[in-house]
N, C-alpha and C. Protein backbone atom coordinates (compact mmCIF):
# COMPACT_ATOMS: atom_id res chain seq x y z
N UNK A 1 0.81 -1.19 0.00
CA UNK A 1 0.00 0.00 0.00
C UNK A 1 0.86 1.26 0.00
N UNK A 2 1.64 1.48 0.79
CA UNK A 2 2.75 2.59 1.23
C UNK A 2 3.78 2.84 -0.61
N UNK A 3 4.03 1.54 -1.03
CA UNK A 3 4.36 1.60 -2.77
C UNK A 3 3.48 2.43 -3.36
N UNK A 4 2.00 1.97 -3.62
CA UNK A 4 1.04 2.73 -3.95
C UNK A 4 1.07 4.28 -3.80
N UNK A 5 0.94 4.79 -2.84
CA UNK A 5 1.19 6.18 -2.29
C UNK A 5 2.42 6.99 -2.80
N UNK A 6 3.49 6.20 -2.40
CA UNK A 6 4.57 6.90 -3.06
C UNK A 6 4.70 7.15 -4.66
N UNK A 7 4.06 6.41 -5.38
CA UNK A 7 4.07 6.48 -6.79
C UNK A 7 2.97 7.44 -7.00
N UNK A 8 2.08 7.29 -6.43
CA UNK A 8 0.85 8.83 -6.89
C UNK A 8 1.28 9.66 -6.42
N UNK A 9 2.32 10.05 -5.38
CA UNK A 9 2.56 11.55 -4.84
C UNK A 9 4.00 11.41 -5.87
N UNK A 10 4.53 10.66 -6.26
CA UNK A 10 5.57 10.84 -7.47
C UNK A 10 4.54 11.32 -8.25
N UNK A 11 3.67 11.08 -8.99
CA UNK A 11 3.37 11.44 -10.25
C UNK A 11 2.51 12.60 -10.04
N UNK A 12 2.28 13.11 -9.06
CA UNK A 12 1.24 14.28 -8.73
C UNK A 12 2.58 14.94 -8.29
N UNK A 13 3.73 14.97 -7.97
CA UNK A 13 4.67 15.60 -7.72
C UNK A 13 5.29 16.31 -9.27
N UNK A 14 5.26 15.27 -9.87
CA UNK A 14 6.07 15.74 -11.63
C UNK A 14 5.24 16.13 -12.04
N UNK A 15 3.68 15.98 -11.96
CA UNK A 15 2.38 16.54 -13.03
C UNK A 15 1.58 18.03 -12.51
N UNK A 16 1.92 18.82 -11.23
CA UNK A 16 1.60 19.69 -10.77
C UNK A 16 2.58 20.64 -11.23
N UNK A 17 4.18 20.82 -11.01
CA UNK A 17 4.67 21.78 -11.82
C UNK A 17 4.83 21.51 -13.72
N UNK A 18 4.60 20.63 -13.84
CA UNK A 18 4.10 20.31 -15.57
C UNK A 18 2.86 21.23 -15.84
N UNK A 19 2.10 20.95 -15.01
CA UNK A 19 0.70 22.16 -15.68
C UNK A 19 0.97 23.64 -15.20
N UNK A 20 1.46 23.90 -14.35
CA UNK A 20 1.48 25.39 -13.65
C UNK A 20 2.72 26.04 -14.94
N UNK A 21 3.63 25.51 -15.88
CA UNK A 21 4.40 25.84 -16.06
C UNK A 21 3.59 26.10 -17.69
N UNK A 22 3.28 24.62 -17.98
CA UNK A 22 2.46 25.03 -18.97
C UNK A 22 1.51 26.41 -18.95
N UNK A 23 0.27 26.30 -18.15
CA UNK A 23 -0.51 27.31 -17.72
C UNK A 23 0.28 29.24 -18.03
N UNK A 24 1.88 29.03 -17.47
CA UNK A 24 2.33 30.70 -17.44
C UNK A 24 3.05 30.25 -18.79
N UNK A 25 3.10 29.83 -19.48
CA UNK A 25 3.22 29.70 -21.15
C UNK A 25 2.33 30.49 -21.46
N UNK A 26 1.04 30.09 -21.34
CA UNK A 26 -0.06 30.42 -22.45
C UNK A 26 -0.38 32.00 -21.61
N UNK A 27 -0.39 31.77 -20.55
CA UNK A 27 -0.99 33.60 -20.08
C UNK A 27 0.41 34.33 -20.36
N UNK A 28 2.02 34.11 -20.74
CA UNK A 28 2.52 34.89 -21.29
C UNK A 28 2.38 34.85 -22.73
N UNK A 29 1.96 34.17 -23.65
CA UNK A 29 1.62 34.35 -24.74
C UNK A 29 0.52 35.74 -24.88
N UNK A 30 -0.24 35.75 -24.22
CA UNK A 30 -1.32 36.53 -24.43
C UNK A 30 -1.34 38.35 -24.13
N UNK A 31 0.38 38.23 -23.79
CA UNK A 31 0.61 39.82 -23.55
C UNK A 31 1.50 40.63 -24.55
N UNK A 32 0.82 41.68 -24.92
CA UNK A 32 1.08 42.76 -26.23
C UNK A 32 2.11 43.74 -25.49
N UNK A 33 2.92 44.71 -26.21
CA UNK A 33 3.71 45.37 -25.80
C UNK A 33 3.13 46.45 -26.90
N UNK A 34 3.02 47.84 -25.75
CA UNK A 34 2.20 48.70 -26.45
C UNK A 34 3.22 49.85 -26.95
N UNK A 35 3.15 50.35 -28.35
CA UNK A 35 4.43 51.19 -29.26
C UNK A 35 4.43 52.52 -28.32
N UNK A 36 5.37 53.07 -27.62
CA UNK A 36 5.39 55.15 -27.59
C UNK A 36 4.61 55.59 -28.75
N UNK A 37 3.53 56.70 -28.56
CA UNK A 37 3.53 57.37 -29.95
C UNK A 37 4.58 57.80 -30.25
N UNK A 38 5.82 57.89 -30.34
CA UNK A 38 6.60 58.97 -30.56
C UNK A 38 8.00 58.03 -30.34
N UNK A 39 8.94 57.63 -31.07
CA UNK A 39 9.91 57.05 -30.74
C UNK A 39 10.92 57.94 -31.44
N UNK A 40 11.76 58.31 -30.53
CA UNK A 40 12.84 59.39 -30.71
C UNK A 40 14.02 59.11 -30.32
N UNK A 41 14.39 57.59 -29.54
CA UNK A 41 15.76 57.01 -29.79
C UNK A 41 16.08 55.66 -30.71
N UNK A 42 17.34 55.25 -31.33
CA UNK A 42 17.10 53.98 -31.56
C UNK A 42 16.91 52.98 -30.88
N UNK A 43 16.19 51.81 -31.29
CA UNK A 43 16.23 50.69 -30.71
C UNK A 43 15.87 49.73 -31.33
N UNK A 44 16.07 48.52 -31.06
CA UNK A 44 14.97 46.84 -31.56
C UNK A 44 14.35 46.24 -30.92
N UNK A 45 13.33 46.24 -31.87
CA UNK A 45 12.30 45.49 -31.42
C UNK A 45 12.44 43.58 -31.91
N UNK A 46 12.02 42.68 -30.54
CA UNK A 46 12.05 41.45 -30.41
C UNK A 46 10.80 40.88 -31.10
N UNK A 47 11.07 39.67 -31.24
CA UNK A 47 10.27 38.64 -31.28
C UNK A 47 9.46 38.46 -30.17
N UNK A 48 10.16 38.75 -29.21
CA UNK A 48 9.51 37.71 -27.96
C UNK A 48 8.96 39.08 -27.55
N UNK A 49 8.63 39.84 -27.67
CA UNK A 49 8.45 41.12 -27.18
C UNK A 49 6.91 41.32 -27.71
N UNK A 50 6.62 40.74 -29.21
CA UNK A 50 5.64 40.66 -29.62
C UNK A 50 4.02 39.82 -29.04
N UNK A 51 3.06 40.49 -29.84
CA UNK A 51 2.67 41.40 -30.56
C UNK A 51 2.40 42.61 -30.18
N UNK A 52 3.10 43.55 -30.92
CA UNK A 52 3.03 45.58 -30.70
C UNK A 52 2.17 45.67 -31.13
N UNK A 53 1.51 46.63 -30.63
CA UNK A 53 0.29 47.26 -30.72
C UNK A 53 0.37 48.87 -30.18
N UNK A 54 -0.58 49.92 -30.97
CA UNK A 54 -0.56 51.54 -31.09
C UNK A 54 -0.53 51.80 -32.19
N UNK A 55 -0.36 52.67 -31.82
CA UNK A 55 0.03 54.17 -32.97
C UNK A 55 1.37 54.44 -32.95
N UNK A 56 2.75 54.39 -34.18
CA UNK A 56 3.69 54.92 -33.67
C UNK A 56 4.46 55.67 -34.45
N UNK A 57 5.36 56.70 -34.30
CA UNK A 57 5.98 57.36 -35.37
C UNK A 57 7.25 57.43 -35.11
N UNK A 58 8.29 56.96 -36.21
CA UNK A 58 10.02 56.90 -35.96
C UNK A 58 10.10 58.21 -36.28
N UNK A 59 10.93 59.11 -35.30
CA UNK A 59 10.88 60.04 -35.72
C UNK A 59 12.36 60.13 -36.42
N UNK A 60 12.60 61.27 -36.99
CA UNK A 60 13.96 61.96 -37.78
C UNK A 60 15.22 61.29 -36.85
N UNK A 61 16.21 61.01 -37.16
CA UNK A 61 17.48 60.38 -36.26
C UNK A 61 17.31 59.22 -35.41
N UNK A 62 16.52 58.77 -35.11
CA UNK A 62 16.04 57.43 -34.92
C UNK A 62 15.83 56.39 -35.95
N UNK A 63 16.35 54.88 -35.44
CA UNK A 63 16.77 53.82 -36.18
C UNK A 63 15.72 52.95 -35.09
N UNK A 64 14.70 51.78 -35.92
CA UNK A 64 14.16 51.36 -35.30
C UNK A 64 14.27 49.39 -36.16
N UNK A 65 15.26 49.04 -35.22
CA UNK A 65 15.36 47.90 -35.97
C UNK A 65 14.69 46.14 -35.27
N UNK A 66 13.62 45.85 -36.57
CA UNK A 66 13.07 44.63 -35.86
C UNK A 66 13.44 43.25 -35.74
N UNK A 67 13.38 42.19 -34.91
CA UNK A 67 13.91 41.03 -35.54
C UNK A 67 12.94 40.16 -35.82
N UNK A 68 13.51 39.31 -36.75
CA UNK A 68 12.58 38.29 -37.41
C UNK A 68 11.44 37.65 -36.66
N UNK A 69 10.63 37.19 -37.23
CA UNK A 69 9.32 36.98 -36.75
C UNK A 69 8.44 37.64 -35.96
N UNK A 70 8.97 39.39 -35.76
CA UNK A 70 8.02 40.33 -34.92
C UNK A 70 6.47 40.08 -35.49
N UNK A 71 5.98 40.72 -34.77
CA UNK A 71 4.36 40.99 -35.55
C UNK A 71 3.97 42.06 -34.87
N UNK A 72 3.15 42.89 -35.91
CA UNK A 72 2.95 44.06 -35.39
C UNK A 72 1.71 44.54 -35.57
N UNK A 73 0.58 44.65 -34.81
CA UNK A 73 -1.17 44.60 -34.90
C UNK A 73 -1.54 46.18 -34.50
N UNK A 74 -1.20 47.29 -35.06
CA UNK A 74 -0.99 48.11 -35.03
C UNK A 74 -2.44 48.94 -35.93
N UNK A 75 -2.63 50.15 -35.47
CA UNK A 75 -3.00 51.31 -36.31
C UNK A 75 -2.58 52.11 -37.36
N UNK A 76 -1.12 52.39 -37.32
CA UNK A 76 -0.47 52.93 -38.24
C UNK A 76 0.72 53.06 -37.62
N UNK A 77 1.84 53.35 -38.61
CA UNK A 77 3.06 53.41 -38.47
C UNK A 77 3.83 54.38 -39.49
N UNK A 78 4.07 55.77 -38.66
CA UNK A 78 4.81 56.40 -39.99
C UNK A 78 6.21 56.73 -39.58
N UNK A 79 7.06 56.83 -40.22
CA UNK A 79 8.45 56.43 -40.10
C UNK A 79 8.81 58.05 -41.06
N UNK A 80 10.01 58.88 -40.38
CA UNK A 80 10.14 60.14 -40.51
C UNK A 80 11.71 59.69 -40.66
N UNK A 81 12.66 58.54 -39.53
CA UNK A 81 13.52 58.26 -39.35
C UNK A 81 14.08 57.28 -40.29
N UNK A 82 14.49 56.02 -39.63
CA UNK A 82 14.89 54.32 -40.19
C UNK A 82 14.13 53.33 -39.64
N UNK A 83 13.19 52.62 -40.33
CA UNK A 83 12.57 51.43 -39.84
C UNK A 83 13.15 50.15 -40.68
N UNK A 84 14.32 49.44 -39.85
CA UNK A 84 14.99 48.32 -40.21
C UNK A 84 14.31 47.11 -40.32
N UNK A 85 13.16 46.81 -41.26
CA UNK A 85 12.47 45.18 -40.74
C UNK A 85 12.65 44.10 -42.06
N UNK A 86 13.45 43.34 -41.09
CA UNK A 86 14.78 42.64 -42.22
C UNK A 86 14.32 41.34 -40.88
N UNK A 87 13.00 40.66 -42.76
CA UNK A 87 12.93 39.22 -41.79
C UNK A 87 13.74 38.19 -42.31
N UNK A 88 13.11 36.92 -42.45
CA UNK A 88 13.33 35.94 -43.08
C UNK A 88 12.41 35.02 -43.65
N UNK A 89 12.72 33.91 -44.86
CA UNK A 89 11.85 33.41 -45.46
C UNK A 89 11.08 32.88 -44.07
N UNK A 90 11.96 32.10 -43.42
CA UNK A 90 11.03 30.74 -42.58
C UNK A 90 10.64 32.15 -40.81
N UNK A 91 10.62 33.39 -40.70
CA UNK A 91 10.72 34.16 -39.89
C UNK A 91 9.99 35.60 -40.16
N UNK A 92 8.89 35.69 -40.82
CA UNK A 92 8.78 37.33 -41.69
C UNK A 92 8.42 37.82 -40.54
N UNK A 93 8.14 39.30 -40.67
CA UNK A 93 7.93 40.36 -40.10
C UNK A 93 6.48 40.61 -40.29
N UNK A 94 5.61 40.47 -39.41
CA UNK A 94 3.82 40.39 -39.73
C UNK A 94 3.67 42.03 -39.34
N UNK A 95 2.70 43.06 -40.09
CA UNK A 95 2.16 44.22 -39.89
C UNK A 95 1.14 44.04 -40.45
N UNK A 96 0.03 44.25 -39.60
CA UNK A 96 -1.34 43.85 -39.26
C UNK A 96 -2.45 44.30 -38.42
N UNK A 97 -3.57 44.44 -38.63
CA UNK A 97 -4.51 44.80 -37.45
C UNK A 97 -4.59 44.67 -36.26
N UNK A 98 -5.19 44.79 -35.14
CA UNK A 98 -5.40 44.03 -33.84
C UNK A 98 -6.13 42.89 -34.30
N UNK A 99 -7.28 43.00 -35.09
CA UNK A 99 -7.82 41.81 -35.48
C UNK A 99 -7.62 41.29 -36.28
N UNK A 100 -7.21 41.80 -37.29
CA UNK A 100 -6.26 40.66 -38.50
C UNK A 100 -7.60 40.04 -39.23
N UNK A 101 -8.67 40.73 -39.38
CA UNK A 101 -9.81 39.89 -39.97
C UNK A 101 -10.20 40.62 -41.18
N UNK A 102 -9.69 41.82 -41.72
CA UNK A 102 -10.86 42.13 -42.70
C UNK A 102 -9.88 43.35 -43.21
N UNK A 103 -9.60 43.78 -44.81
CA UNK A 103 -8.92 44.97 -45.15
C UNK A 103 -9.57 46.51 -44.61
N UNK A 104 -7.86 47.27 -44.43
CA UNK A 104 -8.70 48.35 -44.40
C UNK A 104 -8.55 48.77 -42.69
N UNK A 105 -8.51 48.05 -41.94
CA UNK A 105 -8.45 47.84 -40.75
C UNK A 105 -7.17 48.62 -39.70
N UNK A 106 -6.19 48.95 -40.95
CA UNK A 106 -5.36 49.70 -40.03
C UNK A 106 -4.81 50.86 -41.18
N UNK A 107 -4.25 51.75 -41.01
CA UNK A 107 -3.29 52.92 -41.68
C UNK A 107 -2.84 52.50 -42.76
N UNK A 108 -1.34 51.34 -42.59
CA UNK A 108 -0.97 50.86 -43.46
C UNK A 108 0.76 51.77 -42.70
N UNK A 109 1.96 50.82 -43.33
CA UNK A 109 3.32 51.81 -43.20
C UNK A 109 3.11 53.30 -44.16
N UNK A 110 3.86 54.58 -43.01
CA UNK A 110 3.84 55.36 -44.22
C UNK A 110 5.18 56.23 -43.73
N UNK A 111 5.86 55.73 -45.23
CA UNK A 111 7.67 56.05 -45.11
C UNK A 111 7.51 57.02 -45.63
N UNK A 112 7.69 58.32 -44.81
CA UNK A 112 7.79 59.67 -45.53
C UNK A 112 9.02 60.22 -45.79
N UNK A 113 9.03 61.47 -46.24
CA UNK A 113 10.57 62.26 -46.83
C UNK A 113 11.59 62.02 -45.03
N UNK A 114 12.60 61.57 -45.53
CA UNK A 114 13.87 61.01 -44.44
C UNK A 114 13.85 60.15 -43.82
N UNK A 115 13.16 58.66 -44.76
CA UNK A 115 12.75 57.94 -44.31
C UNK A 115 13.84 56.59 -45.27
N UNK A 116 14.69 57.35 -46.21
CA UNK A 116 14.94 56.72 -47.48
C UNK A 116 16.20 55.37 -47.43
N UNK A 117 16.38 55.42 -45.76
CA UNK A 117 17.68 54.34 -45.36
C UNK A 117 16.47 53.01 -44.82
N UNK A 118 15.22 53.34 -44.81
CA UNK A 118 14.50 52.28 -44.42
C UNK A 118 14.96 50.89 -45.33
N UNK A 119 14.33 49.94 -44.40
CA UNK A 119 14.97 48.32 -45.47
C UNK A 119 13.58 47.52 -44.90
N UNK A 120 12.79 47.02 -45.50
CA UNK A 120 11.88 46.15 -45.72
C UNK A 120 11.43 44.90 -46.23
N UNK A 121 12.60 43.86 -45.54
CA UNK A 121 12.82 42.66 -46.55
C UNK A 121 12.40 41.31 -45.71
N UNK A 122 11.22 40.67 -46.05
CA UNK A 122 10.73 39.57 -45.62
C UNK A 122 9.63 39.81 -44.81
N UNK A 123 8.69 40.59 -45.23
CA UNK A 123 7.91 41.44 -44.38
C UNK A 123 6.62 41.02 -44.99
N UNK A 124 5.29 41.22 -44.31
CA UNK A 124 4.28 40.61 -44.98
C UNK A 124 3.27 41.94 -44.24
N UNK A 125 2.31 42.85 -44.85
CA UNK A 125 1.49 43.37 -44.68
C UNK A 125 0.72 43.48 -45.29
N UNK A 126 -0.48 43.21 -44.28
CA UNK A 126 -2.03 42.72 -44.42
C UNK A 126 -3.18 43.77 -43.69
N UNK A 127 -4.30 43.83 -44.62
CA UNK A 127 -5.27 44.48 -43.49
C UNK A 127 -5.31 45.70 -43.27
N UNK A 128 -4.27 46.36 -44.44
CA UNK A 128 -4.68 47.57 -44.14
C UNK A 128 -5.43 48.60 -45.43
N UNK A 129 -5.69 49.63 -44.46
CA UNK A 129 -6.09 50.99 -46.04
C UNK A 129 -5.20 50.87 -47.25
N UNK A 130 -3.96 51.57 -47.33
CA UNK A 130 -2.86 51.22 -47.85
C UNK A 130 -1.90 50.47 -47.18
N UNK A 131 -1.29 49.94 -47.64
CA UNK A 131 -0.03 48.73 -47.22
C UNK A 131 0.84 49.40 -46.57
N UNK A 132 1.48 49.78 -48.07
CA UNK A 132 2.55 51.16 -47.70
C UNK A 132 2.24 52.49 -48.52
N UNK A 133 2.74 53.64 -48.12
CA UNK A 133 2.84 55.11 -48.52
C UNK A 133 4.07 55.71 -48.55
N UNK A 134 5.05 55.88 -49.95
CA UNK A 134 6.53 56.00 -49.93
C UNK A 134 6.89 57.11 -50.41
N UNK A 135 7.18 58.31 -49.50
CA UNK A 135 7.75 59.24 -50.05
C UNK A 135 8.94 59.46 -50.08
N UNK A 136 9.69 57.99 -49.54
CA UNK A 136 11.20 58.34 -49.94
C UNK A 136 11.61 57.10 -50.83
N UNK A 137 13.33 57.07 -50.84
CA UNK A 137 13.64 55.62 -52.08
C UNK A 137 13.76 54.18 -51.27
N UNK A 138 13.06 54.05 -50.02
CA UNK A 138 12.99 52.98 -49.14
C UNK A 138 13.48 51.29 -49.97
N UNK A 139 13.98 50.92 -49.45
CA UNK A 139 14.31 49.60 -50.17
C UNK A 139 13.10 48.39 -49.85
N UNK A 140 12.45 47.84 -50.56
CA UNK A 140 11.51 47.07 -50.20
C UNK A 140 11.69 45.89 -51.18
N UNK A 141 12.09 44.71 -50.43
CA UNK A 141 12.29 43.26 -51.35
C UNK A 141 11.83 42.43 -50.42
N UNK A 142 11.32 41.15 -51.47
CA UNK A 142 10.87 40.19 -50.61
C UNK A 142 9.98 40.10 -49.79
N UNK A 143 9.03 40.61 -50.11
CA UNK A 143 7.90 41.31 -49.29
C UNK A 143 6.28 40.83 -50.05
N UNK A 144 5.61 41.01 -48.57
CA UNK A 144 3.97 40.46 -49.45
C UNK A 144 3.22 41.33 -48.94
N UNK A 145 2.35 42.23 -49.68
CA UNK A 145 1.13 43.23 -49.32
C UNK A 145 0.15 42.23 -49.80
N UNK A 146 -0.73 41.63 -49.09
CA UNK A 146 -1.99 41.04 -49.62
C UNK A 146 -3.62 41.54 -48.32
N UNK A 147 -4.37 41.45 -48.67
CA UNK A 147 -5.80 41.89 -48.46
C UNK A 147 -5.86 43.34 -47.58
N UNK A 148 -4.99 43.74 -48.44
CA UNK A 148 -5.46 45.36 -48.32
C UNK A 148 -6.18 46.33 -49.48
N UNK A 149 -6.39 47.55 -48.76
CA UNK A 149 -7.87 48.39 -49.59
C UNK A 149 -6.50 48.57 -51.38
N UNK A 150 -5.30 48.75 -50.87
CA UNK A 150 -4.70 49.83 -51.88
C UNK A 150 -3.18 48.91 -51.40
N UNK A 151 -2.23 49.15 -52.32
CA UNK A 151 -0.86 48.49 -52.04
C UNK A 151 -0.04 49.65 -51.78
């Protein structure tokens, strides 16, 4: 009997921090990191940091560089400065709605005049008014605009 016991408080011993650990998996999955309106130093933005969400604007002398597989469920994004989002095939860079359900749904990137060191490669934006809006010579390769109002 005392065998018995020890083997269920073994396995209720290994299967109680198995679920609690699981469990703060999924409730850290479920937390957004919200953009400054206004970003006025450089920095990068993570993966694990994701999904961003706001309104945000790179301003002039600011470098804002992302790493692969960010996602970004955003309102709009206009870039005055450098927005570095340099994904990868098996890793892109998602810019997207909060809900991600229907075009039109957000701003869209909009790279204005001093914006022209931007790099946009492996990037996928969806869902919005316009995709992108380029008033400078931004480099954009490798890239997918699909179910938006305008490219």
């Amino acid at each position: 009997m005392a065998s018995g016991w020890r083997a269920a408080i073994f396995r209720w011993g290994l299967l109680v921090p198995l679920v609690l650990l699981g469990w703060l998996m999924m409730a850290s999955e479920g937390r957004a990191t919200v953009l400054p309106s206004s970003i006025t130093e450089s920095t990068t933005l993570s993966a694990a940091g994701s999904p961003y969400t706001g309104s945000t604007t790179i301003q002039a002398g600011a470098t804002v560089s992302v790493e692969p597989g960010a996602v970004f469920k955003v309102s709009s994004i206009a870039v005055k400065g450098t927005l570095k989002a340099e994904g990868t095939v098996f890793a892109p860079i998602v810019f997207t709605s909060g809900s991600d359900s229907a075009p039109g749904q957000w701003a869209g990137i909009n790279l204005q005049a001093g914006s022209g060191a931007s790099v946009l490669s492996h990037v996928e934006v969806r869902r919005a008014s316009t995709a992108i809006t380029a008033s400078s010579n931004a480099q954009i390769t490798n890239s997918s605009l699909h179910d938006n109002w305008a490219a």
